[in-house]
Protein backbone atom coordinates (compact mmCIF):
# COMPACT_ATOMS: atom_id res chain seq x y z
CA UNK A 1 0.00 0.00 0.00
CA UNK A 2 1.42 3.38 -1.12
CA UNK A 3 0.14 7.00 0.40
CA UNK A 4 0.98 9.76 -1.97
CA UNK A 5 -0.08 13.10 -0.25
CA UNK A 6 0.84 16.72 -0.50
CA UNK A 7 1.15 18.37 2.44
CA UNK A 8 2.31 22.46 2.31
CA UNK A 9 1.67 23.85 5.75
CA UNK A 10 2.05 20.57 8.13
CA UNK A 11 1.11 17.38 8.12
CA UNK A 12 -2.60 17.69 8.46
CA UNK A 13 -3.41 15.54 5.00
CA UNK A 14 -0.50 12.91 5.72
CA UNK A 15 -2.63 9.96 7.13
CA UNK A 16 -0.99 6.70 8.09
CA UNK A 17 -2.97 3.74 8.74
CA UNK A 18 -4.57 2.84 12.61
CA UNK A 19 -1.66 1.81 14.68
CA UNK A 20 -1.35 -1.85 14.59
CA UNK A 21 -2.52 -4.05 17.49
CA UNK A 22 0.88 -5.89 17.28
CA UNK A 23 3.18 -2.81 16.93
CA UNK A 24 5.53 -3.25 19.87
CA UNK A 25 9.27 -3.44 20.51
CA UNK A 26 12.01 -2.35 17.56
CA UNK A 27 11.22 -1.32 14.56
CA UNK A 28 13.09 0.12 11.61
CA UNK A 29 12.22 3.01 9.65
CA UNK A 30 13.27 3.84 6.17
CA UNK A 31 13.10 6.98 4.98
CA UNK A 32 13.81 7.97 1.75
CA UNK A 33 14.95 11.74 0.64
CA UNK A 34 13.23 11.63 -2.96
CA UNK A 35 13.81 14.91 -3.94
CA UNK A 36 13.45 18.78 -3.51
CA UNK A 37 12.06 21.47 -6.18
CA UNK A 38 12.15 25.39 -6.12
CA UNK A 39 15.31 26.58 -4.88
CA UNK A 40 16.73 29.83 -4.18
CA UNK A 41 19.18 31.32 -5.57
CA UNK A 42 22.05 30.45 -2.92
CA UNK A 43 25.91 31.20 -4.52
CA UNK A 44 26.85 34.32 -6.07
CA UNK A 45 28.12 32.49 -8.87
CA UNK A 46 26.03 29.71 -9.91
CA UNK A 47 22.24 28.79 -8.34
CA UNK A 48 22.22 26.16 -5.19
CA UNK A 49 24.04 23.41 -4.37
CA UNK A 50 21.52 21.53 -1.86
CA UNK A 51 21.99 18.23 0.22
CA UNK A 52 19.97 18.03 3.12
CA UNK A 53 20.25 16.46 6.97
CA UNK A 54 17.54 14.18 8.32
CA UNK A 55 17.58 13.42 11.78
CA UNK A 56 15.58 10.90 13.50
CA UNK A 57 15.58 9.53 17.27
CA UNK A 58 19.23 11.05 18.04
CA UNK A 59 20.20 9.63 14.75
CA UNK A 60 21.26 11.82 11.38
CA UNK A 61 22.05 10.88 7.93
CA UNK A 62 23.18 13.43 4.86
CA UNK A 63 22.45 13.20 1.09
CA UNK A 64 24.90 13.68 -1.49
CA UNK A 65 25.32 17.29 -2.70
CA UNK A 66 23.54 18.07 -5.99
CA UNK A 67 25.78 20.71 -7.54
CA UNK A 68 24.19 23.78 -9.26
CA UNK A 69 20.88 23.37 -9.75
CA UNK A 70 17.64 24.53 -8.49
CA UNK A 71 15.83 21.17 -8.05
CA UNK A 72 17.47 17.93 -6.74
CA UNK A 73 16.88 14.11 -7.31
CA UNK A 74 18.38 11.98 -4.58
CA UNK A 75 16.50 8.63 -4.08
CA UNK A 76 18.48 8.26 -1.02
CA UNK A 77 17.47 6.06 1.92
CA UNK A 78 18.44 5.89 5.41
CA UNK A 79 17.55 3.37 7.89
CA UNK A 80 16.61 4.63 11.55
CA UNK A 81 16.33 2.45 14.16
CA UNK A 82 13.64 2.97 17.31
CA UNK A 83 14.01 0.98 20.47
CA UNK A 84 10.68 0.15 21.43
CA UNK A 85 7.19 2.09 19.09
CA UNK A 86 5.36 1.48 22.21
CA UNK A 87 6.89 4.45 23.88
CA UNK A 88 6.58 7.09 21.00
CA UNK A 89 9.32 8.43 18.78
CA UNK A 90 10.40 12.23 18.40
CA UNK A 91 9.58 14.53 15.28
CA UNK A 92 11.60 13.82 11.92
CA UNK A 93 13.55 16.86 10.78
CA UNK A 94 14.99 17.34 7.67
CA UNK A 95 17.28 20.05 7.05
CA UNK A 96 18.09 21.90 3.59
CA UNK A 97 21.61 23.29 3.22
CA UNK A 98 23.37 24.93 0.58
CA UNK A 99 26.92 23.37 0.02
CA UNK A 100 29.62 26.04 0.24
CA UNK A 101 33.55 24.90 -0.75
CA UNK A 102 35.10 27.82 1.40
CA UNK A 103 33.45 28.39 4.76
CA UNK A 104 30.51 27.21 5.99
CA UNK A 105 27.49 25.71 4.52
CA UNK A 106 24.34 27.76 4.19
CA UNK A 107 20.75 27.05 5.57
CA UNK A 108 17.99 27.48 3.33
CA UNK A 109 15.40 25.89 5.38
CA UNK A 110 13.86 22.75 6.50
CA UNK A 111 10.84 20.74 7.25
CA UNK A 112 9.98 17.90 9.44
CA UNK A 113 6.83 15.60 10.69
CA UNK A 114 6.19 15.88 14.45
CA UNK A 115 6.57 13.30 16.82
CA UNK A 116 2.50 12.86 17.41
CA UNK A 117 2.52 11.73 13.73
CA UNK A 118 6.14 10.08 13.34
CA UNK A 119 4.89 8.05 16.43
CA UNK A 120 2.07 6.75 14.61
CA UNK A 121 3.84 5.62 11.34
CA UNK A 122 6.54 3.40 13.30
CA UNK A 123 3.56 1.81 14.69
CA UNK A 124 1.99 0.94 11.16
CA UNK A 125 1.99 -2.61 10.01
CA UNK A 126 5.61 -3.57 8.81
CA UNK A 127 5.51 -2.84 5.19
CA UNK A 128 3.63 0.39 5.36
CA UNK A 129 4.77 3.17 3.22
CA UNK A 130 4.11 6.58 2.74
CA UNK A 131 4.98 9.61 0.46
CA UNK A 132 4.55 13.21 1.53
CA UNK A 133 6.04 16.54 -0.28
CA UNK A 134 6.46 19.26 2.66
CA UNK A 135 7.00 22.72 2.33
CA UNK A 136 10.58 24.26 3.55
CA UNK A 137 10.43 27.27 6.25
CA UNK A 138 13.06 29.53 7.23
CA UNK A 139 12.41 31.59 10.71
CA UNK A 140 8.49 30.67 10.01
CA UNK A 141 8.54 32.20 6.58
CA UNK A 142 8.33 29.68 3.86
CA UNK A 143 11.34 29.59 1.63
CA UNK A 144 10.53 31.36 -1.93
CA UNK A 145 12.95 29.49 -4.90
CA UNK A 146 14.22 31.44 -7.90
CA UNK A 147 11.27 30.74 -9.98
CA UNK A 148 8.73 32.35 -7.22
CA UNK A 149 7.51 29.02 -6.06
CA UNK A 150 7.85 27.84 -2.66
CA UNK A 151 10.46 25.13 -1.74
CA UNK A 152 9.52 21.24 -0.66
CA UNK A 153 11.31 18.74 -0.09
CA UNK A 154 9.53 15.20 -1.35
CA UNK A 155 10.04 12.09 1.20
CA UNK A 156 8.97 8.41 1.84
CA UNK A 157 8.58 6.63 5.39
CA UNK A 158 8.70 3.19 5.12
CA UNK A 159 8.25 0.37 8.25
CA UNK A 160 10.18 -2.64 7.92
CA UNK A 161 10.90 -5.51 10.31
CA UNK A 162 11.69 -5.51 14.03
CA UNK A 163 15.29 -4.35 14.48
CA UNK A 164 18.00 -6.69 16.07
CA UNK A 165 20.65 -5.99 18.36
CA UNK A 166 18.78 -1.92 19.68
């Protein structure tokens, strides 16, 4: 079963299934960066060069940077691991950053799923997936891309089997 949704100002039309009866102990979650569209303008020379952060249960995992360009296609998934769905999990954050070869990188923003709901997918049947496209906010303003547009960032959560060894 596959949830596509698109969600610009929270999560309110993201709906996972019921938790299941069963859901207890570890679990692994797989969540997939898909992709991001409407960038700023970022470098002086060139247009953006974004990767983004997701962090997860005191866990985070980076992207590969996608040089100069105003939209990225990553496909990249990371594994989290939870200790026991039972007790509730933490919001999902995903930060957007603009890769920088001399100093530091630059924030453009970021989005995220709050705990009430990431607590509620881990607890999904195994197999469960879901798709969501959230918008990206800087200092409660959303972010505005070159084109006028406002940014999102495109993920999948995915439940897979009890984890071993958490």
């Amino acid at each position: 079963v596959t949830l596509k949704c698109k969600v610009l100002a929270g999560e309110s039309l993201f709906y996972p299934p019921e938790p299941s009866e069963e859901a207890k102990g570890g679990r692994r979650l797989e969540v997939t960066i898909v992709s991001t569209r409407h960038l700023p303008k970022m470098d002086t020379i060139g247009s953006c060069d974004p990767f983004c952060v997701v962090e997860f249960e005191g866990q985070e995992e980076q992207t590969s940077v996608v040089k100069n360009s105003y939209s990225a296609d990553w496909q990249e998934s990371f594994s989290f691991g939870v200790r026991d769905v039972g007790q509730g999990v933490g919001g999902l954050r995903v930060r957007l950053l603009d890769w920088d070869r001399v100093g530091s990188n630059d924030e453009i923003g970021e989005a995220g799923l709050e705990g009430e709901l990431m607590s509620r997918i881990v607890r999904a049947d195994v197999g469960w997936e879901g798709e969501c496209t959230l918008e990206v906010s800087r200092e409660g303003k959303a972010v505005v891309g070159q084109d006028k547009k406002r940014t999102v960032v495109t993920l999948k959560c995915k439940v897979l089997e009890e984890a071993s060894g958490l």
